[in-house]
N, C-alpha and C. Protein backbone atom coordinates (compact mmCIF):
# COMPACT_ATOMS: atom_id res chain seq x y z
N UNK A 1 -10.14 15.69 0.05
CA UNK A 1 -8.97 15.09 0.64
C UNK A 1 -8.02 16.20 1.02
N UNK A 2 -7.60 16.01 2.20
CA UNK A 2 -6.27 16.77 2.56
C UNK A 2 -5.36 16.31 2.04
N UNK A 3 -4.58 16.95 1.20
CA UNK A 3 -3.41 17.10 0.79
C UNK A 3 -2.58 18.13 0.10
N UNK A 4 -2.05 18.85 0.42
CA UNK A 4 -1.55 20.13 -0.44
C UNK A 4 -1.10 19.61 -1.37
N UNK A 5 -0.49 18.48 -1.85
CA UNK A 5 -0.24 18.76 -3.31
C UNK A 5 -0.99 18.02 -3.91
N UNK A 6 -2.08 17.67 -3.44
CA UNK A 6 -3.25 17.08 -4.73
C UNK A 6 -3.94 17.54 -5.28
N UNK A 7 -3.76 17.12 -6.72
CA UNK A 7 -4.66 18.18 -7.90
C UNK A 7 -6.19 17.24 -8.12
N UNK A 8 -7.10 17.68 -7.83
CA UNK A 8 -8.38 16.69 -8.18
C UNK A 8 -9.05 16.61 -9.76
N UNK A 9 -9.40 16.48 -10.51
CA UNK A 9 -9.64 16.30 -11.79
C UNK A 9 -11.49 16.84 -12.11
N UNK A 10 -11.88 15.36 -11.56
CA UNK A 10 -13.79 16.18 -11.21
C UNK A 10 -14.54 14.32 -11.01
N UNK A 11 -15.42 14.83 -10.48
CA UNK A 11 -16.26 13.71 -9.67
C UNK A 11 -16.64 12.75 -10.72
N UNK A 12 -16.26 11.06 -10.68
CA UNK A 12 -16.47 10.33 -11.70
C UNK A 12 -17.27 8.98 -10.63
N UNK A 13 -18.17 8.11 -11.40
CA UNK A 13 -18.84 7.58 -11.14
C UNK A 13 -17.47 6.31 -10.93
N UNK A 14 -17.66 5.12 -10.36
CA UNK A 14 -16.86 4.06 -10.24
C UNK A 14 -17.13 3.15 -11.50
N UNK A 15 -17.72 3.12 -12.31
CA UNK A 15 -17.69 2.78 -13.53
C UNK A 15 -16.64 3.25 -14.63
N UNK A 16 -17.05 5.00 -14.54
CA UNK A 16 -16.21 5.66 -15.25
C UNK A 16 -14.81 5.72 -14.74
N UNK A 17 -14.79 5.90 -13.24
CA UNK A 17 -13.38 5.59 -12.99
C UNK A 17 -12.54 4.47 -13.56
N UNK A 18 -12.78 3.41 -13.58
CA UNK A 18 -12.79 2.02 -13.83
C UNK A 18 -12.09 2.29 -15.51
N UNK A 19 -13.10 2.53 -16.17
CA UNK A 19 -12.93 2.54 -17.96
C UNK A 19 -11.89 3.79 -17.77
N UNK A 20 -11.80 4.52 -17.15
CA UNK A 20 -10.52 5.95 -17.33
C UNK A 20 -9.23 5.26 -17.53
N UNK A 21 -9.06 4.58 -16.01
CA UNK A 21 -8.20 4.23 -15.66
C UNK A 21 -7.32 3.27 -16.55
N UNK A 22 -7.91 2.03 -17.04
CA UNK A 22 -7.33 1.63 -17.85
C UNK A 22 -7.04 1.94 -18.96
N UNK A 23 -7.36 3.22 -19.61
CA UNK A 23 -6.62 3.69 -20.46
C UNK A 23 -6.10 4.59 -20.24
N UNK A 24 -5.61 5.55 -19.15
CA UNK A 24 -4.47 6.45 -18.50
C UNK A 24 -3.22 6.36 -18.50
N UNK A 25 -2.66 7.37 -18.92
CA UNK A 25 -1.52 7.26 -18.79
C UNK A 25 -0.49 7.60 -17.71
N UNK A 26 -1.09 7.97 -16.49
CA UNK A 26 -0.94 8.69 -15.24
C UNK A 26 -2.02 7.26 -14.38
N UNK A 27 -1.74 6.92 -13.47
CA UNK A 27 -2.28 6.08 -12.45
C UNK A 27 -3.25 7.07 -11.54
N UNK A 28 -4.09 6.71 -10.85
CA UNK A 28 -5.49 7.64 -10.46
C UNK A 28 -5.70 7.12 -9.37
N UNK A 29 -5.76 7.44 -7.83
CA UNK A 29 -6.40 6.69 -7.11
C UNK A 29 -7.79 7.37 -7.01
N UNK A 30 -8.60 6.69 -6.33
CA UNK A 30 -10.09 7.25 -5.97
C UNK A 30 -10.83 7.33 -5.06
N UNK A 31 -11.09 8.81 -4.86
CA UNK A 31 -11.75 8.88 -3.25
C UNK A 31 -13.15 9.64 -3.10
N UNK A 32 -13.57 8.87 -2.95
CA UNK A 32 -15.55 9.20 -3.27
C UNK A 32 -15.74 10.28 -4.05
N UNK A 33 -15.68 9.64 -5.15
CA UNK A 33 -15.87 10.26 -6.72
C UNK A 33 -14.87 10.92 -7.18
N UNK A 34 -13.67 11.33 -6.45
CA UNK A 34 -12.39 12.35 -7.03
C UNK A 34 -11.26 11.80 -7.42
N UNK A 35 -10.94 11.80 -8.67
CA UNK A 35 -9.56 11.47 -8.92
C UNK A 35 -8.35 12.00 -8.60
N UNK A 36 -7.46 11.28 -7.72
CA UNK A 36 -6.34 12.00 -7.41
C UNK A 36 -5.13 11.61 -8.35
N UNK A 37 -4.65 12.02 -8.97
CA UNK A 37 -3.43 11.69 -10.05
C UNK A 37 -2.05 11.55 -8.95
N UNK A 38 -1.19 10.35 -9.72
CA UNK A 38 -0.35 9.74 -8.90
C UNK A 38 1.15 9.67 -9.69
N UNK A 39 1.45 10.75 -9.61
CA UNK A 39 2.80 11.18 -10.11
C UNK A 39 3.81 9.93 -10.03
N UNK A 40 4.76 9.87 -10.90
CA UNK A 40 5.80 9.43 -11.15
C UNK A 40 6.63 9.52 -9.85
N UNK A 41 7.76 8.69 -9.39
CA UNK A 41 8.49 8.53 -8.17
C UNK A 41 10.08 9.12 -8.82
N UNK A 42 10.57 8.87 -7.84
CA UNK A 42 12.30 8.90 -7.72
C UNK A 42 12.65 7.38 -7.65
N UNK A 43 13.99 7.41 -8.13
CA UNK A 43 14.73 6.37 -8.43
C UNK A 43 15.39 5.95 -6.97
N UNK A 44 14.99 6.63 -6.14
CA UNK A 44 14.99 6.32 -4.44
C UNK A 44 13.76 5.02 -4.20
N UNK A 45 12.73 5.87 -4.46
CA UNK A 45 11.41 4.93 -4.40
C UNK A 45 11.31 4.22 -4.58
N UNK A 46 11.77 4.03 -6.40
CA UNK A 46 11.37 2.96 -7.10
C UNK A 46 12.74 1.67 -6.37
N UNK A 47 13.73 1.97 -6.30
CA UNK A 47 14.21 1.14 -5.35
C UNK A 47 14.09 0.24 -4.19
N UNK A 48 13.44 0.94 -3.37
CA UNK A 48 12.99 0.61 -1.70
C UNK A 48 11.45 -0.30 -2.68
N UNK A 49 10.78 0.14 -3.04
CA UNK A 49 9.59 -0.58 -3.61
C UNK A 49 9.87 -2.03 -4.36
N UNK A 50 10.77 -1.98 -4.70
CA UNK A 50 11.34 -3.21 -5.81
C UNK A 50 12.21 -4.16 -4.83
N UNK A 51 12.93 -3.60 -3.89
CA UNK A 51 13.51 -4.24 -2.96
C UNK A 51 12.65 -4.98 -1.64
N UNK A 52 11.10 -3.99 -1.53
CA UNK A 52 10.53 -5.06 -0.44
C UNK A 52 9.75 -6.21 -1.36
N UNK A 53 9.56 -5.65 -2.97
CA UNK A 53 8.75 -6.52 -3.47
C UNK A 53 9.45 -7.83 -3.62
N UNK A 54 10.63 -7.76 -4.41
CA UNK A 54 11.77 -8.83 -4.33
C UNK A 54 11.36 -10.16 -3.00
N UNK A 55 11.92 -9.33 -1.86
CA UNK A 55 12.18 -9.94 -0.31
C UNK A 55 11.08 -10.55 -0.20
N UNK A 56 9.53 -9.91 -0.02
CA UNK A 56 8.54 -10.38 0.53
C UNK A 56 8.18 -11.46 -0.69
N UNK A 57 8.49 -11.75 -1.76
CA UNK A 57 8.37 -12.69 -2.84
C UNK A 57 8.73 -14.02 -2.88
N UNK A 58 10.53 -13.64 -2.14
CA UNK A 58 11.31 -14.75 -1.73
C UNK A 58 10.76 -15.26 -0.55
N UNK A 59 10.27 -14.51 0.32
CA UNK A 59 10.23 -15.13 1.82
C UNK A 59 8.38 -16.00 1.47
N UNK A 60 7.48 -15.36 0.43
CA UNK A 60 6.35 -15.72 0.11
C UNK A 60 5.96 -16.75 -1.04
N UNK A 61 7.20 -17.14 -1.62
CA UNK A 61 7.09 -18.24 -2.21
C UNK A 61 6.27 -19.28 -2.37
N UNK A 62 6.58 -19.89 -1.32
CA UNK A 62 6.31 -21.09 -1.64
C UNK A 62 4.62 -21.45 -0.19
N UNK A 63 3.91 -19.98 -0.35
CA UNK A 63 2.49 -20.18 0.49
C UNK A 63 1.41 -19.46 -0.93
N UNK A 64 0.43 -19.29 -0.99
CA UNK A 64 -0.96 -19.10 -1.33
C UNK A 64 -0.70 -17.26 -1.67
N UNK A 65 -0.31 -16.86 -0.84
CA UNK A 65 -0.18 -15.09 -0.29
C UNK A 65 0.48 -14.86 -2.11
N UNK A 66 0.27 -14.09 -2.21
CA UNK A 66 0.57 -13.33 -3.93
C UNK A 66 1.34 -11.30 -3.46
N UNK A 67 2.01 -11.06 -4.25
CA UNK A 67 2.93 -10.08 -3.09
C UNK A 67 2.69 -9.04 -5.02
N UNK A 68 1.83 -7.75 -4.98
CA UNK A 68 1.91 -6.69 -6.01
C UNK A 68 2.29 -5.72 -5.96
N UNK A 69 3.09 -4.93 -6.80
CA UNK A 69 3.65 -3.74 -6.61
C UNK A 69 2.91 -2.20 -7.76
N UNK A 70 3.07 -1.33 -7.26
CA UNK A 70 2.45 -0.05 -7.62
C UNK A 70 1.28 -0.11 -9.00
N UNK A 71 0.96 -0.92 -9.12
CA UNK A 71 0.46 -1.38 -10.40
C UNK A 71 -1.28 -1.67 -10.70
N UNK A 72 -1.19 -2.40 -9.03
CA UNK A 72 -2.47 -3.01 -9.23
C UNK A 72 -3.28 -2.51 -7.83
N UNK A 73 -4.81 -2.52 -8.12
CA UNK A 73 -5.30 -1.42 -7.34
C UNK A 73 -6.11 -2.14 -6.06
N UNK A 74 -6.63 -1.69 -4.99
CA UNK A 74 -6.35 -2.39 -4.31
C UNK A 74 -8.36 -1.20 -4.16
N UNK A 75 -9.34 -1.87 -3.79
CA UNK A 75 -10.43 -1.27 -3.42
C UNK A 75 -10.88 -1.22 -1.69
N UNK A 76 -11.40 -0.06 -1.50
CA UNK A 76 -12.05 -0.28 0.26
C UNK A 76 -13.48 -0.14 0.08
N UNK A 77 -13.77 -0.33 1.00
CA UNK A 77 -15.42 -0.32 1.36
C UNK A 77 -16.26 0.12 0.36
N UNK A 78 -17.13 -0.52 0.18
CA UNK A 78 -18.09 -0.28 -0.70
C UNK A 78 -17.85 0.44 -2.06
N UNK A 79 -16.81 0.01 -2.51
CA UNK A 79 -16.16 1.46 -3.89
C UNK A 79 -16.43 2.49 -3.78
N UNK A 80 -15.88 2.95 -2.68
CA UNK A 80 -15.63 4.21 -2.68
C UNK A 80 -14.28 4.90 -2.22
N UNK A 81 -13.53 4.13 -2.14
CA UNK A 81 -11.68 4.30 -2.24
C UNK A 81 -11.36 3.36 -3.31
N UNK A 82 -10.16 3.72 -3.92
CA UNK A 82 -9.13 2.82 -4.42
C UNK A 82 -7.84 3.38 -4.68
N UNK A 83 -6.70 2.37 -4.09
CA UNK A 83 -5.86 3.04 -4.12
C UNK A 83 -4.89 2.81 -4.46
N UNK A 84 -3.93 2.49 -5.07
CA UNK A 84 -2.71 2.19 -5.80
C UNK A 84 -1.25 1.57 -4.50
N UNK A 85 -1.22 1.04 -3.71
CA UNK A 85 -0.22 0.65 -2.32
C UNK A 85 0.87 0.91 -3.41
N UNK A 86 2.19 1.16 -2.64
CA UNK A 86 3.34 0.87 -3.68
C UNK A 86 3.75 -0.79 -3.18
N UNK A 87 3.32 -1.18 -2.32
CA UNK A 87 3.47 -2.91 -2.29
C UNK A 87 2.41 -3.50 -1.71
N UNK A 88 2.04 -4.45 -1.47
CA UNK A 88 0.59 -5.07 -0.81
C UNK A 88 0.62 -6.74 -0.65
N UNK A 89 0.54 -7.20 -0.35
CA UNK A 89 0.18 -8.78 -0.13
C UNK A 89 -1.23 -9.12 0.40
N UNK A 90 -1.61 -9.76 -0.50
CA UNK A 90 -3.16 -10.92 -0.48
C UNK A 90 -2.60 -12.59 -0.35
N UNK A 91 -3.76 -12.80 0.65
CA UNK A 91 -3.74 -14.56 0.70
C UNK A 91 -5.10 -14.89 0.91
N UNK A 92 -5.90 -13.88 0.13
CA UNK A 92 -7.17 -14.56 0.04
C UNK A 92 -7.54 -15.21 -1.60
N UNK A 93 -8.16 -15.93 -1.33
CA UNK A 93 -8.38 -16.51 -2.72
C UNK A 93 -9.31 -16.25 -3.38
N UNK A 94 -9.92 -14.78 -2.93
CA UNK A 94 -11.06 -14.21 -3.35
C UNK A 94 -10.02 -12.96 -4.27
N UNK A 95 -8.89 -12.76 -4.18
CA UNK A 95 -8.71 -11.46 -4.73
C UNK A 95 -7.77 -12.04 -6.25
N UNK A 96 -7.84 -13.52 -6.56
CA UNK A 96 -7.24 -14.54 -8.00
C UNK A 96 -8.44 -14.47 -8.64
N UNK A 97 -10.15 -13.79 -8.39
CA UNK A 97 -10.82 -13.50 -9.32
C UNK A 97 -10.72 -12.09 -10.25
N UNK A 98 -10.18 -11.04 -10.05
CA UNK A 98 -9.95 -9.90 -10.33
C UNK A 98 -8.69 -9.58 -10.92
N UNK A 99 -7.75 -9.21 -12.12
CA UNK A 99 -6.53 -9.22 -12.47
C UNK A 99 -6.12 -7.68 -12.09
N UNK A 100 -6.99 -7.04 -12.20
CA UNK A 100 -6.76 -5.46 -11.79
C UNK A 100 -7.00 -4.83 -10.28
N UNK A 101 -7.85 -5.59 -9.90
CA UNK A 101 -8.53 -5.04 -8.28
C UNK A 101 -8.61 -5.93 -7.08
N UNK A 102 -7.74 -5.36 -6.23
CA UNK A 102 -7.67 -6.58 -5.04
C UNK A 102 -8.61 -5.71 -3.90
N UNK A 103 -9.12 -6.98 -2.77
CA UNK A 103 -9.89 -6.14 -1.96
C UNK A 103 -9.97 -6.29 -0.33
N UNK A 104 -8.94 -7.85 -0.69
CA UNK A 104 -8.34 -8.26 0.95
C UNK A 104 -7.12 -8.50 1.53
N UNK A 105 -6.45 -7.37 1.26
CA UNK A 105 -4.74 -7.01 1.68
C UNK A 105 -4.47 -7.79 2.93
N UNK A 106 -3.53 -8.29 3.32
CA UNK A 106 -3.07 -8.77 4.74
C UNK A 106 -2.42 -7.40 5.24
N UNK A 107 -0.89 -7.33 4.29
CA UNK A 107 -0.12 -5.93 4.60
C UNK A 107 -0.50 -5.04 3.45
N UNK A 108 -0.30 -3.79 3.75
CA UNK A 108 -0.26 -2.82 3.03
C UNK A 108 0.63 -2.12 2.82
N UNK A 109 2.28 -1.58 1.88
CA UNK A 109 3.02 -1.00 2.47
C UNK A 109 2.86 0.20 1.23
N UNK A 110 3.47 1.45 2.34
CA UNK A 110 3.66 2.80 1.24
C UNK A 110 4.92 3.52 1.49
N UNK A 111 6.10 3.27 0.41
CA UNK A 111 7.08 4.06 0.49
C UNK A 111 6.79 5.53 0.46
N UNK A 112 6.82 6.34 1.79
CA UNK A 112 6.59 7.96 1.69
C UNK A 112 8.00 9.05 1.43
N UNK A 113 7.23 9.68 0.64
CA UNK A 113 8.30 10.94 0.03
C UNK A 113 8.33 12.05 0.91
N UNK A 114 8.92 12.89 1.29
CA UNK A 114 8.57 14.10 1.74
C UNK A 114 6.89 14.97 1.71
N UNK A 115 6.26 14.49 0.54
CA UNK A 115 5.21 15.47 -0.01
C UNK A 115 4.01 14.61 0.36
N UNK A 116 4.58 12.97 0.38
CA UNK A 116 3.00 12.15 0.99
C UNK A 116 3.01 12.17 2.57
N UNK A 117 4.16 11.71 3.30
CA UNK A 117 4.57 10.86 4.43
C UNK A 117 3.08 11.50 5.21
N UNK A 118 2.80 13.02 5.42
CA UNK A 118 1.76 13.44 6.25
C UNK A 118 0.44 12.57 5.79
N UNK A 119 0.46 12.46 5.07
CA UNK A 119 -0.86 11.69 4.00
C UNK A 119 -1.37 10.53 4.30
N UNK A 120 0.37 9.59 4.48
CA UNK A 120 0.22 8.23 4.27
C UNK A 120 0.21 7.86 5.74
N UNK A 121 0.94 8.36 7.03
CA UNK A 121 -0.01 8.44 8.41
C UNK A 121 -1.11 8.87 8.95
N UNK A 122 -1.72 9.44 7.83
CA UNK A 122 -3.01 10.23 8.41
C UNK A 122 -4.31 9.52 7.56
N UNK A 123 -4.56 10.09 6.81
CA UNK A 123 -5.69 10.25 5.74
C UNK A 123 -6.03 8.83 5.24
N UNK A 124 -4.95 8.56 4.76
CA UNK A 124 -4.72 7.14 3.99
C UNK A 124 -4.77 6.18 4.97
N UNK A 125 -4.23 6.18 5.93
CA UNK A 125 -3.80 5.13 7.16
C UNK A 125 -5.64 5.29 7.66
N UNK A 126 -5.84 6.41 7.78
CA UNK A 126 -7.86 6.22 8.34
C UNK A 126 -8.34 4.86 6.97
N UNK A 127 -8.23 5.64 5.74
CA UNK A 127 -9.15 4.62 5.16
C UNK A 127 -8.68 3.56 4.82
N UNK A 128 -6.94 2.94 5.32
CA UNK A 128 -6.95 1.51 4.97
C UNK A 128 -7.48 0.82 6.25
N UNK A 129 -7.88 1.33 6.83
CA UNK A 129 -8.21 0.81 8.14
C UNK A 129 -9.39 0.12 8.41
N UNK A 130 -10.26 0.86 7.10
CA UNK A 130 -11.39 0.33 7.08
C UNK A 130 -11.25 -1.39 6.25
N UNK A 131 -10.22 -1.88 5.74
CA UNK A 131 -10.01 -3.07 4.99
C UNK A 131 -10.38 -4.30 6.43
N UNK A 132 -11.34 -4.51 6.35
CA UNK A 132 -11.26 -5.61 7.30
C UNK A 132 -10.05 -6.75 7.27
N UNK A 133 -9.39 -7.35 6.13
CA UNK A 133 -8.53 -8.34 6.30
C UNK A 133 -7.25 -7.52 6.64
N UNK A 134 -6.91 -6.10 6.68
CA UNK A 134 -5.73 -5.89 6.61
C UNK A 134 -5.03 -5.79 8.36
N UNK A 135 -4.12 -6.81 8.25
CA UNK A 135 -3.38 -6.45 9.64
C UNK A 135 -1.83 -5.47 9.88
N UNK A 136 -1.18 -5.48 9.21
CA UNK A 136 -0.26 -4.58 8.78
C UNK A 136 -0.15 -3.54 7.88
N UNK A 137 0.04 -2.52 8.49
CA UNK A 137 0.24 -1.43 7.19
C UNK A 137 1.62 -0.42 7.57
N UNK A 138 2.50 -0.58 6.68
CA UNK A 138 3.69 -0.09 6.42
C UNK A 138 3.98 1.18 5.93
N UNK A 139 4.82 2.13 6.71
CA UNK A 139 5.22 3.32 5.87
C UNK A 139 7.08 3.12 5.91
N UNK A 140 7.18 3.43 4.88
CA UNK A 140 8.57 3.24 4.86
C UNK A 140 9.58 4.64 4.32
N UNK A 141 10.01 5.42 5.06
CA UNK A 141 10.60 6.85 4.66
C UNK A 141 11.90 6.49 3.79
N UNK A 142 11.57 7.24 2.46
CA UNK A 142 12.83 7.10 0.84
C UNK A 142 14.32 8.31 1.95
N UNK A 143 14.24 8.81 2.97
CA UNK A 143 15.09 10.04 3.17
C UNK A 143 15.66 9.56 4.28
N UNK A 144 15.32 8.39 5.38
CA UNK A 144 15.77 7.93 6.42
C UNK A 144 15.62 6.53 6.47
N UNK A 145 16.43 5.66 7.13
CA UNK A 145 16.15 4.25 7.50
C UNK A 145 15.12 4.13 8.88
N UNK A 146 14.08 4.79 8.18
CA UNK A 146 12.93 4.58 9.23
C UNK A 146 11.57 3.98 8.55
N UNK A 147 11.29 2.57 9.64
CA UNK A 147 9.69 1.95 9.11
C UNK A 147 8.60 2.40 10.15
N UNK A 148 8.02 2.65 10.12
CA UNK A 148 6.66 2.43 11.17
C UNK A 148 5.63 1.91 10.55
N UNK A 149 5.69 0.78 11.58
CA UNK A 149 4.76 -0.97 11.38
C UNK A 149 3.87 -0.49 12.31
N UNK A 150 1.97 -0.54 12.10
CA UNK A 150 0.60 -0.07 12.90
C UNK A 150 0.53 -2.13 12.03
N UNK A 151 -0.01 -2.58 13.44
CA UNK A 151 -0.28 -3.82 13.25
C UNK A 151 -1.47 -4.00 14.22
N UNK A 152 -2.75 -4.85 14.14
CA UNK A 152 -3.96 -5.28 14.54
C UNK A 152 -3.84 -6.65 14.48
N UNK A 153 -4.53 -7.50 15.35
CA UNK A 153 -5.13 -8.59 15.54
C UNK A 153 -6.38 -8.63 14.60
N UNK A 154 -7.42 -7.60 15.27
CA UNK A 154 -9.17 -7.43 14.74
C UNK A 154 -9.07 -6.83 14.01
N UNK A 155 -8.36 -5.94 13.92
CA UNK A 155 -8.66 -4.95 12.56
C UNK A 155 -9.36 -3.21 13.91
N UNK A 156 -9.17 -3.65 14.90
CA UNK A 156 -9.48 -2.64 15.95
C UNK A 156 -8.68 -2.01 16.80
N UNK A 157 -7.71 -2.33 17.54
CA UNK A 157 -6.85 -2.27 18.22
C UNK A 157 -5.80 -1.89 17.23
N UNK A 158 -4.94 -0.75 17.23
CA UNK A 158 -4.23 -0.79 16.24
C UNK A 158 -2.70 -0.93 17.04
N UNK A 159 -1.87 -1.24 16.94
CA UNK A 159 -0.23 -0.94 17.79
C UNK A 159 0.45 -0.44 17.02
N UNK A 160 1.78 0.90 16.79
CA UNK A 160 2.48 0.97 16.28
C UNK A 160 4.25 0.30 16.65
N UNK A 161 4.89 0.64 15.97
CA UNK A 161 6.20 -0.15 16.03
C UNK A 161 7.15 0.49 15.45
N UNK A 162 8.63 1.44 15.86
CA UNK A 162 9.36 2.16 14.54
C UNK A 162 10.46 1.37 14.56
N UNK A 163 10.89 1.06 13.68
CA UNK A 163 12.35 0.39 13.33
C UNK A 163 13.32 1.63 11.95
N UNK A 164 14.27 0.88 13.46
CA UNK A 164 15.48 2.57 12.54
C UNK A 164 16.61 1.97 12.96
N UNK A 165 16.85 0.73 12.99
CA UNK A 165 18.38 -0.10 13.02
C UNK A 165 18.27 -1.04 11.89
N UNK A 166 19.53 -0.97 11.21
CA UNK A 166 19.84 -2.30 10.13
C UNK A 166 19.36 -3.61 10.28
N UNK A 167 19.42 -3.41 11.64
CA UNK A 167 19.64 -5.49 12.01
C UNK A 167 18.33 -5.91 12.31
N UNK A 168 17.02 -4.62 12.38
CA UNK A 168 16.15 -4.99 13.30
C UNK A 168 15.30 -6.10 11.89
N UNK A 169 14.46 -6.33 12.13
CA UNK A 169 13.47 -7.30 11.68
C UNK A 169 11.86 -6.87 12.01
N UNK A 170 10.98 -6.81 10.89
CA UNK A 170 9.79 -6.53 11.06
C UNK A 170 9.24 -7.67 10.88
N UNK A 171 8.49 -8.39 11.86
CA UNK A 171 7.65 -9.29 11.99
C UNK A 171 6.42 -9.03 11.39
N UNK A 172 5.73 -9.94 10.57
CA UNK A 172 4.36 -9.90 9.74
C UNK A 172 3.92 -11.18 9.94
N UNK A 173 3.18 -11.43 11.21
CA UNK A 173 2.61 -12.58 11.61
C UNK A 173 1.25 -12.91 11.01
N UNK A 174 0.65 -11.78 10.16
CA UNK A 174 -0.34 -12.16 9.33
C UNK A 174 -0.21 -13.24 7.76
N UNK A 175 1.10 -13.03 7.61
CA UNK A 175 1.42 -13.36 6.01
C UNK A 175 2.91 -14.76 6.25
N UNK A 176 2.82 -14.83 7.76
CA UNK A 176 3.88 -15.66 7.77
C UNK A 176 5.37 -15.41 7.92
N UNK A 177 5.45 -14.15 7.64
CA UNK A 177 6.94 -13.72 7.30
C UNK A 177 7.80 -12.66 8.23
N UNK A 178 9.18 -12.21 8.01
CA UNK A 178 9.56 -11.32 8.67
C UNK A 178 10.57 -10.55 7.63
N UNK A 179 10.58 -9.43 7.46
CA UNK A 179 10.96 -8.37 6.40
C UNK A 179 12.20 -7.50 7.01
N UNK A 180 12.93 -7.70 6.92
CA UNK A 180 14.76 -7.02 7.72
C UNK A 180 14.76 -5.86 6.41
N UNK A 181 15.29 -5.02 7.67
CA UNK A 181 15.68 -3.44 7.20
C UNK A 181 16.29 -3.31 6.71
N UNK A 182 17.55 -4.55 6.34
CA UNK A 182 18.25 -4.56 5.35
C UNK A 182 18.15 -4.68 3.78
N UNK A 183 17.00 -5.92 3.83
CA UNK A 183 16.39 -6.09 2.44
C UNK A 183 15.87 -4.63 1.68
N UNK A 184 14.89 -3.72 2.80
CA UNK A 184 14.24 -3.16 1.89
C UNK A 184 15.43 -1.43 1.91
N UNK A 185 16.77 -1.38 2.37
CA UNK A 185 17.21 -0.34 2.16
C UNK A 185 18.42 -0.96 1.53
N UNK A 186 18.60 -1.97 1.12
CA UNK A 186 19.75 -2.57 0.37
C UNK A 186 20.35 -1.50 -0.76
């Protein structure tokens, strides 16, 4: 993986990943066989993360769609990613069999720091791409009131979108909802 500040650990089977993980005390994502360790945030982060989880909760109420935050892991293709979203929404009713591992995101969102943001448009944004159900995927910058929304129909066509005004409104026509720039920089 490209990333300058990722420390890799050593090549673990998805089994062993699996049994690590739940007893870690550090969160792990996984990328064909490498553990990447997933540092602790800022009280910036943990903010903006708690604030879209909040919003998209209220606005997701009262449909099927289930809305998780940094916690629960989210798998791609064939186990061989997994990755920790700092927010995510499912409305499949295939991902209420699994309490730890979801595998059909609608949105995907990742509050970026200075040290991911290259990461979370590049690298990361390739392999959520491969999620067939996912139509939205979110980066949301902790240092500016800037979102950039990459939204699909097929899962092929990708469009981007930047919102960098208070008032604007991000439409998520996959999950029903619309997410204002206000909620998540409140």
């Amino acid at each position: 993986m490209k990333n300058g500040k990722t420390t890799i650990i050593h090549q673990l089977s998805i089994e062993e990943y699996i049994a690590f993980e739940e007893t870690a005390d550090v969160r792990h994502e996984y990328f064909e066989g490498q553990l990447i360790p997933m540092p602790g945030t800022t009280d910036t982060h943990n903010t903006i993360c708690g604030n879209i989880y909040i919003a998209l909760r209220q606005l997701l109420k009262n449909t099927s769609c289930k809305v998780y935050m940094e916690s629960v892991k989210v798998q791609i293709r064939n186990k061989k990613h997994y990755t920790y979203p700092d927010v995510f929404v499912t409305c499949d009713e295939r991902d209420l069999t699994d309490a730890y591992i979801k595998k059909h995101p609608s949105v995907v969102i990742e509050v970026a720091s200075p040290s991911t943001k290259v990461y979370d448009k590049t690298d990361k944004f390739l392999v959520y791409r491969k999620i067939a159900s996912l139509r939205h995927y979110l980066i949301v910058d902790t240092e500016k009131e800037i979102v950039d929304c990459y939204s699909t129909k097929d899962g092929k066509e990708w469009v981007s979108e930047t919102y960098t005004s208070k008032d604007e409104v991000i439409t998520l026509d996959a999950v029903g909802a619309s997410l204002k720039l206000t909620a998540i920089y409140e």
